[in-house]
Structures are given as C-alpha cells and as structure tokens.
Protein backbone atom coordinates (compact mmCIF):
# COMPACT_ATOMS: atom_id res chain seq x y z
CA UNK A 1 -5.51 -4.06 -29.63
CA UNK A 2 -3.97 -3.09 -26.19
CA UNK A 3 -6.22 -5.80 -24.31
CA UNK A 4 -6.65 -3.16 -21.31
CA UNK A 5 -6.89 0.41 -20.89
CA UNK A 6 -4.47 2.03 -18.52
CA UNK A 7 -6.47 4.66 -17.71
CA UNK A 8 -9.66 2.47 -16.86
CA UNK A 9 -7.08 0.78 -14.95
CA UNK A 10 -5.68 3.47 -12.61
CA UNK A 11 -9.89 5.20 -12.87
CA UNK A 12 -11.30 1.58 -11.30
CA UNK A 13 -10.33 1.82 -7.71
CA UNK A 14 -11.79 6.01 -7.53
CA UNK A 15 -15.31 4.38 -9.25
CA UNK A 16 -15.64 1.51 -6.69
CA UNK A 17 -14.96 3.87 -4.03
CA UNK A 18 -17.81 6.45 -5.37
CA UNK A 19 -20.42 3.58 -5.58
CA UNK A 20 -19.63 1.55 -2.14
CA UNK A 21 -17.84 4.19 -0.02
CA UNK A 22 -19.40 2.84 3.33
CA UNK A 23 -17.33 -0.28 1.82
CA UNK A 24 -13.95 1.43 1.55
CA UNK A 25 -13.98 3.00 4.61
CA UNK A 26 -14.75 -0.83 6.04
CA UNK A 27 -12.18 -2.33 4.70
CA UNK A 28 -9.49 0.73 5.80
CA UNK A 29 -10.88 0.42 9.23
CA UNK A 30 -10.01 -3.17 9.66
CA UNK A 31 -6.26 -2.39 8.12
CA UNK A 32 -6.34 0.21 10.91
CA UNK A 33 -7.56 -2.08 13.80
CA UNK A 34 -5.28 -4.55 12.78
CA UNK A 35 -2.49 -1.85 13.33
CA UNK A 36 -3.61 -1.23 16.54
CA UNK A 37 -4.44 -5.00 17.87
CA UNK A 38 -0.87 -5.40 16.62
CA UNK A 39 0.61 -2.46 18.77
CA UNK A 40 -1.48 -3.59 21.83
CA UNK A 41 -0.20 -6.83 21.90
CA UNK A 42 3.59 -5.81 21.59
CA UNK A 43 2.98 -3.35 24.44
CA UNK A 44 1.08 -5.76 26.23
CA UNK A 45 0.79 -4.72 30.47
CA UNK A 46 2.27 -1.20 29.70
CA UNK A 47 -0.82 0.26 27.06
CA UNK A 48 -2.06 2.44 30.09
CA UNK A 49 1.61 3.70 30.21
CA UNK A 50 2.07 4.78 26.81
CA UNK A 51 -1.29 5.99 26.60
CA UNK A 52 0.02 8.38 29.58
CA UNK A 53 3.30 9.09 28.04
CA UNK A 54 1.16 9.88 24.40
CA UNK A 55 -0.42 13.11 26.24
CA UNK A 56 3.39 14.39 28.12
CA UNK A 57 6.37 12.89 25.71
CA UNK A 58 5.08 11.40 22.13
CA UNK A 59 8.94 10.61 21.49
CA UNK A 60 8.83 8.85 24.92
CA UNK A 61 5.98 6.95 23.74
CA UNK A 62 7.63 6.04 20.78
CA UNK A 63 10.46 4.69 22.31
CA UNK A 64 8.43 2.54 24.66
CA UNK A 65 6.82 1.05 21.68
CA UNK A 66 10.04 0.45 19.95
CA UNK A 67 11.70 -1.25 23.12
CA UNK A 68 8.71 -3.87 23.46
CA UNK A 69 8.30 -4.53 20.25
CA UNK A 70 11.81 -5.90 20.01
CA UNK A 71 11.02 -7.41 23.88
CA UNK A 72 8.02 -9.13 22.37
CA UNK A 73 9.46 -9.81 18.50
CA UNK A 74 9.11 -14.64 19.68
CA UNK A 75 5.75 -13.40 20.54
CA UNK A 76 3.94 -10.93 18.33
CA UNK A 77 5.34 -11.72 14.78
CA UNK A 78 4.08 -14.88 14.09
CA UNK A 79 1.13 -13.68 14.94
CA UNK A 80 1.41 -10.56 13.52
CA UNK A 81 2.35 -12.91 10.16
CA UNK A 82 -0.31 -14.93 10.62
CA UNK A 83 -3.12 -12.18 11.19
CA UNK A 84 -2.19 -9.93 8.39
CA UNK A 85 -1.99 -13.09 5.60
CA UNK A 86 -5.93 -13.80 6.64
CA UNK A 87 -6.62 -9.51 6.51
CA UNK A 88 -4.89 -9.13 2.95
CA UNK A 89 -6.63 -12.23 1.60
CA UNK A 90 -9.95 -10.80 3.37
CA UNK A 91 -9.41 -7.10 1.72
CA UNK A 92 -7.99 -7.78 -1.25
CA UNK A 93 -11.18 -10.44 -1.98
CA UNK A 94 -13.60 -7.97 -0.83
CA UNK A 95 -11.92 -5.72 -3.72
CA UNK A 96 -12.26 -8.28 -6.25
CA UNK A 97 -15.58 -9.25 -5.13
CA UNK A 98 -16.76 -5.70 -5.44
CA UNK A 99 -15.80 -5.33 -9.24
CA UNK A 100 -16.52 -9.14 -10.06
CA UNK A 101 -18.95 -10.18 -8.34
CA UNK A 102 -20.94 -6.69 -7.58
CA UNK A 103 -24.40 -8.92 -6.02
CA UNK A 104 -22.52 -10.46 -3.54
CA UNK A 105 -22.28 -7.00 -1.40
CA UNK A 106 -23.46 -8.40 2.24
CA UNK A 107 -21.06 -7.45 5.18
CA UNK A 108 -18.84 -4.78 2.91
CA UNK A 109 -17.86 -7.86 0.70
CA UNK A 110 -15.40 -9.75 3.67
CA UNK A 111 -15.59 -13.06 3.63
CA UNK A 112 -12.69 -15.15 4.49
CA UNK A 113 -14.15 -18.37 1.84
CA UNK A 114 -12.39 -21.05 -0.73
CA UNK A 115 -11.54 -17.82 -2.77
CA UNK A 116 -9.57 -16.07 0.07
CA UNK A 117 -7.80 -18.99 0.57
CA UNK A 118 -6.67 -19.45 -2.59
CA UNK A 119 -5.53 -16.17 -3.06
CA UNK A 120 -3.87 -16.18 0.51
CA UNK A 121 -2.09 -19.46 -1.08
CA UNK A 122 -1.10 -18.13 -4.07
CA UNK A 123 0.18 -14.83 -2.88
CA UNK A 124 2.64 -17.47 -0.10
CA UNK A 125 3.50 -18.83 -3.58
CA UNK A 126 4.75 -15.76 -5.18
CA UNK A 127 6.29 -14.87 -2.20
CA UNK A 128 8.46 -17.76 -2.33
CA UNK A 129 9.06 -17.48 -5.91
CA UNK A 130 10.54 -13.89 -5.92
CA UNK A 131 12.73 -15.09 -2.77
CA UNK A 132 14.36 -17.78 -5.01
CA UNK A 133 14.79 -15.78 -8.08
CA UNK A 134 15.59 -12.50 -6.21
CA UNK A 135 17.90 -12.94 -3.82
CA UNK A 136 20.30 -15.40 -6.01
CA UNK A 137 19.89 -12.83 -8.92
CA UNK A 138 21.24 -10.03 -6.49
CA UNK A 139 23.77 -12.00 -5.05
CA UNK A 140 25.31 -12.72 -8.82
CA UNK A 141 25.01 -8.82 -9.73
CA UNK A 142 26.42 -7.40 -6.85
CA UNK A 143 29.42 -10.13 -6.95
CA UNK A 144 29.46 -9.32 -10.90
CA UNK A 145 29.91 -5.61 -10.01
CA UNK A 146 32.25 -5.76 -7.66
CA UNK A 147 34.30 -7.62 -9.86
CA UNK A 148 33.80 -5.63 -13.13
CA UNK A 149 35.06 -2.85 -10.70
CA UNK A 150 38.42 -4.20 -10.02
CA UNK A 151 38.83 -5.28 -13.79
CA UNK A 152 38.32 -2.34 -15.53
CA UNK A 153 39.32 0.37 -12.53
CA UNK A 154 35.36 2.08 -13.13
CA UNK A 155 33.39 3.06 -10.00
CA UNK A 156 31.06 0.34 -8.58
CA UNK A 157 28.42 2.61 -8.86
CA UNK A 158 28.97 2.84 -12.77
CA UNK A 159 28.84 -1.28 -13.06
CA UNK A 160 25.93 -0.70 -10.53
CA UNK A 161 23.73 0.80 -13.05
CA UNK A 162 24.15 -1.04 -15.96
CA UNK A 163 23.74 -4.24 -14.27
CA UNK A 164 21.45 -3.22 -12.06
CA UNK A 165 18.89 -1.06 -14.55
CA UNK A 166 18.35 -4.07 -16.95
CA UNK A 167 17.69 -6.54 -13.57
CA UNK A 168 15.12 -4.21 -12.07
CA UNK A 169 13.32 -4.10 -15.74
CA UNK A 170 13.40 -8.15 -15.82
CA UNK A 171 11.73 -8.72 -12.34
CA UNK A 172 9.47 -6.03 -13.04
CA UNK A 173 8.66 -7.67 -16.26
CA UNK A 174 8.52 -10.74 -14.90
CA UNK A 175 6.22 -9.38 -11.73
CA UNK A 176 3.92 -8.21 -14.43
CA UNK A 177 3.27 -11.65 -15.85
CA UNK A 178 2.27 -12.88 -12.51
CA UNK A 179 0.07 -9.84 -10.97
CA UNK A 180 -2.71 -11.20 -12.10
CA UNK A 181 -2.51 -14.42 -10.14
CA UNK A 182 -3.85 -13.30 -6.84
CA UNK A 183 -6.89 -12.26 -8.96
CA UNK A 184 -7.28 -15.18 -10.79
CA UNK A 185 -6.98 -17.44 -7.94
CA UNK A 186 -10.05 -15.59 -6.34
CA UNK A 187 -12.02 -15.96 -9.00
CA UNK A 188 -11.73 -19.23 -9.88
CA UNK A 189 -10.61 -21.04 -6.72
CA UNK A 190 -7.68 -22.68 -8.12
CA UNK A 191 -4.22 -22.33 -8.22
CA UNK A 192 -3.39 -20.25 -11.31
CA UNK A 193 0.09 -19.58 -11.87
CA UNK A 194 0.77 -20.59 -15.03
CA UNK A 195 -2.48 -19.64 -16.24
CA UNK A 196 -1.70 -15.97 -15.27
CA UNK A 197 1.30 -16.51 -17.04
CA UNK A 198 -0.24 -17.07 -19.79
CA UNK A 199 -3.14 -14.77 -19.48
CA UNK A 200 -0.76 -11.82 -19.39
CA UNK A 201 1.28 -12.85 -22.55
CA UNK A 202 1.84 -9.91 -24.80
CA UNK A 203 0.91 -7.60 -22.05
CA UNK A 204 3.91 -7.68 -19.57
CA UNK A 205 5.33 -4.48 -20.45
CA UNK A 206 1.89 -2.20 -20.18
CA UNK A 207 1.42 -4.41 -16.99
CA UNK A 208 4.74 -2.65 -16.34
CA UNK A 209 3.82 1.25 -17.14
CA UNK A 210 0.50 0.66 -15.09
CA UNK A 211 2.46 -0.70 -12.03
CA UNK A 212 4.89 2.52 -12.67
CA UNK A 213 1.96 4.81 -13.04
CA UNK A 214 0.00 3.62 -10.15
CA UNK A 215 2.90 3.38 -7.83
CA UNK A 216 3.50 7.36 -9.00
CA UNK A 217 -0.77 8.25 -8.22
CA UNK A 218 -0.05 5.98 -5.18
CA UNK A 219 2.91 8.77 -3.93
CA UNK A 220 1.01 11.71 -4.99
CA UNK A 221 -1.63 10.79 -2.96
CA UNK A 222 0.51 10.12 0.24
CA UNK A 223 2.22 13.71 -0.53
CA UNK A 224 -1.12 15.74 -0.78
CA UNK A 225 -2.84 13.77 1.97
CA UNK A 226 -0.73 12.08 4.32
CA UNK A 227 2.33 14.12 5.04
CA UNK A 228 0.29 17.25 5.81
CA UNK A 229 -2.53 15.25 7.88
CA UNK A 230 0.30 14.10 9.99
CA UNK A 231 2.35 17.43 10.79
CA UNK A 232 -1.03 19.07 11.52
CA UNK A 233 -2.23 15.99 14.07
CA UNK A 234 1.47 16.07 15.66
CA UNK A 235 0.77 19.74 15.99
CA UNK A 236 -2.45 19.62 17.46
CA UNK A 237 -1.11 17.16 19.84
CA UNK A 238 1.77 18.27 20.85
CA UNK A 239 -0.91 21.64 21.82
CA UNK A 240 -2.94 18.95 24.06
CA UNK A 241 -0.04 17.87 26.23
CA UNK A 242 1.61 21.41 26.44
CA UNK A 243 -2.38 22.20 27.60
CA UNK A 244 -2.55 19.50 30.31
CA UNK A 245 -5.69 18.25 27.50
CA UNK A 246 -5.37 14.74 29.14
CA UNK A 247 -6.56 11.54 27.93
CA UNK A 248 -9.90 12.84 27.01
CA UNK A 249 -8.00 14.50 24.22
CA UNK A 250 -6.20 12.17 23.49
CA UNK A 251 -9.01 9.65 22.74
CA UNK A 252 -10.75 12.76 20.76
CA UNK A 253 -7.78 12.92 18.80
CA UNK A 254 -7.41 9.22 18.20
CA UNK A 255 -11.20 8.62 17.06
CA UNK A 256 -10.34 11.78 14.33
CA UNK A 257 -6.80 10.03 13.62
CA UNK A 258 -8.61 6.27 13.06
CA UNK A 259 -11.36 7.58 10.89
CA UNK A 260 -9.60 9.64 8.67
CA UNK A 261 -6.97 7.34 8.30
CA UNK A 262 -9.29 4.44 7.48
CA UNK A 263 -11.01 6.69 4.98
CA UNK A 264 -7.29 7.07 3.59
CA UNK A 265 -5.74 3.69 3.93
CA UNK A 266 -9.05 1.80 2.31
CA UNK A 267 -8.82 4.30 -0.68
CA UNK A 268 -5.21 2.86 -0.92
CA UNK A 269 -6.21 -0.40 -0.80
CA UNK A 270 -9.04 0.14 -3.55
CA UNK A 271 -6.88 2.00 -5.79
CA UNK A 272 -4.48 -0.33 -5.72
CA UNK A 273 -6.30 -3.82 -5.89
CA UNK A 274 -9.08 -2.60 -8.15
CA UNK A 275 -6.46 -1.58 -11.31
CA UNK A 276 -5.42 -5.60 -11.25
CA UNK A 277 -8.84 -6.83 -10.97
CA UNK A 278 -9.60 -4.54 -13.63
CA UNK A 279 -6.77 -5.49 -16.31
CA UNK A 280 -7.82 -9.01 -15.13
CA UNK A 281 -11.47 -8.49 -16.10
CA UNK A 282 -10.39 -7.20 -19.50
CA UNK A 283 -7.91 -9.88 -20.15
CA UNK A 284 -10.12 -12.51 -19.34
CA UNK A 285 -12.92 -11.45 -21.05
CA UNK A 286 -10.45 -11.03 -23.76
CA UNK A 287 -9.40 -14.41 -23.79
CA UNK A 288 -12.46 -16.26 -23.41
C-alpha cells in the first residue's frame, strides 16, 4: 500500500476551496493586507507621495518604495518577521482546521490558539534545522567542486552536477520526512519532530514526487493566472495616468487588484497547505 494518494493530495486544496470559498478568499485577503500594512510602514510619511507618483510614473513609484524600504530595513523587518510568523501560523491552521477539524468553521477558521503556536514553533525549528544542515553541506560541495576541478582539469560546472544533483535529492528527501511536522504540531499541540519523522517512514520519496508535482501545478497556475493578470492591470494603468484618471482610478484599480489577488493568493495557500494536511490525515489514520 502507498499510504497516500498523490492525486487526493494535489485534488484537496481545489475541494476545500469549492466547499468554504468565502474562507479562501479570507485567508488570501489577510496575506494581501499584510503586504500592504508592510509597504505602508516602510513608506511611512511619503504613502500620499507614492500614491501620487502610482497615477504619473509607476517606475517612479517603485523606486520610492525601494529607497525606503532599505531607509527603513532597523525598522520594518523585525516587524515584518514578527507579523508574518503569527499570519503563516494563523493561515496555515485555518487550512488544517478546515480539513481536520471541519465543525470548528467560526471566523473563516483563524484563530491564533495553543495549535498555532505550536506550529509557529515548530516551523522556527525547522528553520533552524535546514540552516545547520544546509549551509555547512553547501559550503563542503562547493569547496569539494572547486577542488575536484583543479584535480582532474573538468569544468566546475561538470563536478557541479554530480555533486550537486545527489545533494538536492538528500535535502529534498530529507524535507519530505519532516513536512508533516507543521501539521502534526497543530493537531496535537506538541512538538512533533521526531514523530513526523517517523510518521513519514517509507514514504519520503512519494513525499518527494508530490512536493515536485505540486510545486509544477503551483507554476502552472502562476503562468495561466498571474503573469497575464499583471501585464493587463499594468496596461490598464499605465491608460489611467496617460488619461489624467487620478486617484479615483487608482483606488478603482486597487480594490479590483486586492480582490482578485486575494481570490488568487488564498487558492495558493489552500493548494498548497491542504496536500500536507491531507497526506498527514492518511498517514495518521494509517498508523493509528
């Protein structure tokens, strides 16, 4: 037995999102507020300005954005860090909660409870982990290549692949085993890491294609959707400042930009989530 389906897998996240779409588009709305909170703060006093400069120059606008940002960088990233740890614990619970726990539907799901924090916990954890295995494993191949290079007189790029394939397939392996943690944490409040370890034994490698597969819907989706969505809306703005459209416009625009996009970014976020709760669900059930 495979312990999981793929397919139900990669399906999960399009069926939650059919049954609690009012959900979805909740939780993409608060990933798009949270963008915006964010790019207020950075710009801070000069928000009037760039909303001006959005109607004339967008690439103006841009670079005023870029230039605070970096102005601001002391100010707005720990906050920024701190902010987006409690939003990803608060989404990606409301996505477990949805599949697991299907009763508990008040306020789209959100909470921000003893499961959030342990999955805010033990995503910090994993965090850490891949930092100390990572890094240190990179450091060793790219020494390794460069040294393989001046041994045997091949191209680093040669060395680069054959180190560099099999190391990419053992931290993806090894990310496998430990996807399910976050999920695990949730639902039983406790920190899990071994026992995700565990719980994906024998599974690490379709782990693997289902990572590989969603990752691919994941692109198609941003292809078909995205890309064109965003030529079209630089078009149409780029038509409003040529116009003299003004901030009225503009604000038009930007109510069509946040609720499409939080349609899009909360599928995302479902899609994505809801195939690890689901290989969760099956592998716990499973191993019960």
């Amino acid at each position: 037995m495979g312990g999981f389906s793929i397919e139900a897998a990669l399906k999960s996240g399009f069926g939650l999102a059919r049954r609690e779409p009012l959900a979805v588009l909740a939780w993409g709305a608060g990933y798009m507020l949270f963008g915006l909170v964010m790019q207020a703060l950075s710009l801070g006093g000069d928000l009037p300005e760039y909303l001006r400069l959005m109607t004339e120059d967008p690439e103006a606008a841009a670079a005023l954005v870029d230039s605070r940002a970096e102005s601001r960088a002391l100010l707005v990233l720990p906050v920024m860090l701190i902010l987006s740890l409690l939003l990803n614990a608060a989404l990606y619970g409301a996505v477990a909660r949805a599949l697991l726990r299907p009763q508990e539907r008040s306020f789209f799901f959100l909470r921000l409870g003893r499961g959030e924090l342990w999955l805010m916990l033990t995503s910090i954890a994993l965090a850490l982990l891949a930092i100390l295995v990572v890094l240190p494993v990179a450091g060793l191949a790219a020494f390794a290549t460069g040294l393989l290079s001046g041994a045997t007189g091949a191209t680093p790029l040669i060395w680069g692949l054959l180190l560099g394939l099999p190391l990419l397939a053992a931290c993806l392996y090894f990310a496998s085993r430990f996807s399910l943690a976050w999920v695990q944490a949730f639902d039983e409040e406790r920190f899990v890491l071994l026992d995700a370890w565990r719980l994906t034994r024998g599974q690490g490698w379709r782990i693997v294609l289902t990572m590989l597969a969603l990752a691919f819907l994941l692109l198609i989706i941003a292809v078909v959707v995205v890309i064109p969505a965003v030529i079209v809306g630089g078009i149409v703005l780029s038509v409003a400042g040529a116009t003299g459209g003004g901030v009225v416009m503009l604000v038009v625009l930007g109510l069509a930009a946040l609720a499409f996009f939080s349609a899009l970014y909360g599928l995302l976020y479902t899609v994505m989530a809801a195939a690890y709760v689901e290989i969760y669900r099956s592998l716990a059930v499973r191993a019960a």
